[in-house]
N, C-alpha and C. Protein backbone atom coordinates (compact mmCIF):
# COMPACT_ATOMS: atom_id res chain seq x y z
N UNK A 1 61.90 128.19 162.95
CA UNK A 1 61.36 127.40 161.86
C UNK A 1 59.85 127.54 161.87
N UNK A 2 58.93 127.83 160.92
CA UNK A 2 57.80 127.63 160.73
C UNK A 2 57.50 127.02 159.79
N UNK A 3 56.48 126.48 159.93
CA UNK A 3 55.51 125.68 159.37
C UNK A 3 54.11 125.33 159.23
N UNK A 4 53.72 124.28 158.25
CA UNK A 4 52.06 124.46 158.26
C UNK A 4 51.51 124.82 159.59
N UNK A 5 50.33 125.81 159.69
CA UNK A 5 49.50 126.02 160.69
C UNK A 5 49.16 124.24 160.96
N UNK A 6 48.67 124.36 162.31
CA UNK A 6 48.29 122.78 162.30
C UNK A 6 46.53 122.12 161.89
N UNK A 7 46.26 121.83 162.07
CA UNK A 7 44.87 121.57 161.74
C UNK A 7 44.41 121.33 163.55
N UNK A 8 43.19 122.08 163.29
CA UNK A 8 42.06 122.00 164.76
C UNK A 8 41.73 121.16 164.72
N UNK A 9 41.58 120.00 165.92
CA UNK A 9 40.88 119.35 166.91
C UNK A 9 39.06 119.16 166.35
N UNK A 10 38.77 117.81 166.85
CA UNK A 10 37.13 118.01 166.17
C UNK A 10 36.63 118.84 167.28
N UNK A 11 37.34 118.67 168.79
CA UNK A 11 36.81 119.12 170.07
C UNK A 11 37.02 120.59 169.91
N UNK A 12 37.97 121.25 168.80
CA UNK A 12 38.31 122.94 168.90
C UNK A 12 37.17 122.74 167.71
N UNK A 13 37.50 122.71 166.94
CA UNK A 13 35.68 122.72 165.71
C UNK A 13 34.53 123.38 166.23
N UNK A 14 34.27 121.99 167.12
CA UNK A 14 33.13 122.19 167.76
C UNK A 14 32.87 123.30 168.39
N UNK A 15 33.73 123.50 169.49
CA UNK A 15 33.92 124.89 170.18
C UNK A 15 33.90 126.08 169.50
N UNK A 16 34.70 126.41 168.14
CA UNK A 16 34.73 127.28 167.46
C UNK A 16 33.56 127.41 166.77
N UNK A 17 32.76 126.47 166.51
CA UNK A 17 31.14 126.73 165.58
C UNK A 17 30.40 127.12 167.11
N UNK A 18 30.38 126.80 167.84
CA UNK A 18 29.47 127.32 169.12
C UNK A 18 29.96 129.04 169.47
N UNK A 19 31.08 128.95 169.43
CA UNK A 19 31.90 130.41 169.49
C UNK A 19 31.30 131.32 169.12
N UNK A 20 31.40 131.49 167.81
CA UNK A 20 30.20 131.57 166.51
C UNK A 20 28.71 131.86 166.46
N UNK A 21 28.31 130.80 166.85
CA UNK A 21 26.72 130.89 167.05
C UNK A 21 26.67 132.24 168.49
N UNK A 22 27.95 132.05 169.05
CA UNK A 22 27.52 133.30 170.48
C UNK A 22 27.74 134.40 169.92
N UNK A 23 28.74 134.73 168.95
CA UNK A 23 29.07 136.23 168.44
C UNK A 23 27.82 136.32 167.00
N UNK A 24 27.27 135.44 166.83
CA UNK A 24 26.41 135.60 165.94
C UNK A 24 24.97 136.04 166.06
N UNK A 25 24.82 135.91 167.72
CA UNK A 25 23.30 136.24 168.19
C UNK A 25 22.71 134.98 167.99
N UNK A 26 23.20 133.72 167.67
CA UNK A 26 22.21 132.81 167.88
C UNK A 26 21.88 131.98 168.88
N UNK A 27 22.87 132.50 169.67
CA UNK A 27 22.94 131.81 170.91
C UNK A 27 23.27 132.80 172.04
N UNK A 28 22.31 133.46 172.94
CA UNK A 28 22.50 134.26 174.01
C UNK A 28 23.04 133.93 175.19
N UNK A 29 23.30 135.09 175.91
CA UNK A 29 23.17 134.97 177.61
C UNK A 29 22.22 133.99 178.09
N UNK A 30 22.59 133.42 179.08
CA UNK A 30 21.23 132.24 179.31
C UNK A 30 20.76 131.56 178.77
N UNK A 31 21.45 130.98 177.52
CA UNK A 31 20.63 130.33 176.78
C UNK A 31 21.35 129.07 176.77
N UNK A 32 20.56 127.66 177.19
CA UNK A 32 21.29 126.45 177.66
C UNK A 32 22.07 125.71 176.21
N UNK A 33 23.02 125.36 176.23
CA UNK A 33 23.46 124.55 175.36
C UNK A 33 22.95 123.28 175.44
N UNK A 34 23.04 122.61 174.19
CA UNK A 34 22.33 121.39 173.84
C UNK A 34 23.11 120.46 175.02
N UNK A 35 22.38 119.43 175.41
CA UNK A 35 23.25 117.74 176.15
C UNK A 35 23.77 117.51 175.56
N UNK A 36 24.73 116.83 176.29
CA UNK A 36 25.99 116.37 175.48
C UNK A 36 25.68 115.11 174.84
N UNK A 37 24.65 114.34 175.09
CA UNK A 37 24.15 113.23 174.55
C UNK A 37 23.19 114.35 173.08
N UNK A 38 22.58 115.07 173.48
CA UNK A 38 21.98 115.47 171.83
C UNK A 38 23.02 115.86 170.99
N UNK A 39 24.02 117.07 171.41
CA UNK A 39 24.88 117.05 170.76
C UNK A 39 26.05 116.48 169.84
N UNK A 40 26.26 114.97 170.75
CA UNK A 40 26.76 114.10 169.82
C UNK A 40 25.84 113.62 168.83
N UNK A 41 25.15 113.31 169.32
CA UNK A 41 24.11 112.88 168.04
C UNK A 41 23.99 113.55 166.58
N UNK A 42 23.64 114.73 166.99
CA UNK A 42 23.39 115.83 166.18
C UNK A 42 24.55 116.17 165.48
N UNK A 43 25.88 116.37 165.96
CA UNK A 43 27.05 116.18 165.45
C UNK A 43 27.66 115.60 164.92
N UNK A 44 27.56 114.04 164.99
CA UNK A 44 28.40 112.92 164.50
C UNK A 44 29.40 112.96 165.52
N UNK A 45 29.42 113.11 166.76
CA UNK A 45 30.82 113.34 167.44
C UNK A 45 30.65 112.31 168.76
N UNK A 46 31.78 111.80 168.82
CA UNK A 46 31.84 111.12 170.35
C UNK A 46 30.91 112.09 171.68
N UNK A 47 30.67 111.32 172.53
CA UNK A 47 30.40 111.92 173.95
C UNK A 47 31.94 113.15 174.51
N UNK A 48 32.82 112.14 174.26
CA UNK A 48 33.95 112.83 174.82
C UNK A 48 34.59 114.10 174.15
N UNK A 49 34.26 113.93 172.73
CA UNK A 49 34.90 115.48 171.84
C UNK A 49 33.64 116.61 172.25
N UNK A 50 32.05 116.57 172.70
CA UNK A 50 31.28 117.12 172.97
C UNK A 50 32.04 117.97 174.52
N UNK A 51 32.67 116.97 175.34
CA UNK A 51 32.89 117.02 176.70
C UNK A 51 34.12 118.00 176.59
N UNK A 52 34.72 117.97 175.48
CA UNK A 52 36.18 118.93 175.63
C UNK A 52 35.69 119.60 175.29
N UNK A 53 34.89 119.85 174.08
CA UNK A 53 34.92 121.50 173.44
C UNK A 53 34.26 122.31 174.13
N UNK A 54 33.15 121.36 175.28
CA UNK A 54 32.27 122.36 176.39
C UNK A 54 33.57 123.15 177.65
N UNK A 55 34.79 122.08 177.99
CA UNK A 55 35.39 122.40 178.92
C UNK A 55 36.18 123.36 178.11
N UNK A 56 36.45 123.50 176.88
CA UNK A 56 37.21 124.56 176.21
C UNK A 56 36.55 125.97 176.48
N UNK A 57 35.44 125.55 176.10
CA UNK A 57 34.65 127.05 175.76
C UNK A 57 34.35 127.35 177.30
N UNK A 58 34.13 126.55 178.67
CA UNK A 58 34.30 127.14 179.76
C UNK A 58 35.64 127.71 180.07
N UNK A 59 36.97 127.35 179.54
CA UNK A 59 37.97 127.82 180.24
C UNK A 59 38.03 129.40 179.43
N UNK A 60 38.07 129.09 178.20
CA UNK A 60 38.22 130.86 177.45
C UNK A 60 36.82 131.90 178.17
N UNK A 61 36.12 131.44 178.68
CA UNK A 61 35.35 131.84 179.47
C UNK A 61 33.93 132.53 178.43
């Protein structure tokens, strides 16, 4: 059975626009990602959806 694709996570979002910014050159090797305190801010996003999409984007490596 298939069905609708599901809808992403604000915590996969997030991850996936950072993803992005790395295959885009806007964001290099060595180059620190924002705090997770600016990032929410800057985002509109909880502390904790900041905290997954960082542990996401560490596990896909």
């Amino acid at each position: 059975m298939t069905g609708a694709p599901r809808q992403m996570t604000r915590y996969e979002e997030l991850a996936e626009d950072i993803a992005q910014s790395i295959h885009a050159g806007v964001l290099r090797l060595g180059d620190r990602l924002p705090s997770v305190r600016q990032a929410s801010a800057g985002r509109g996003v909880s502390q904790s959806t900041v905290f997954q999409a960082y542990y996401l984007l560490e596990a896909r490596g």
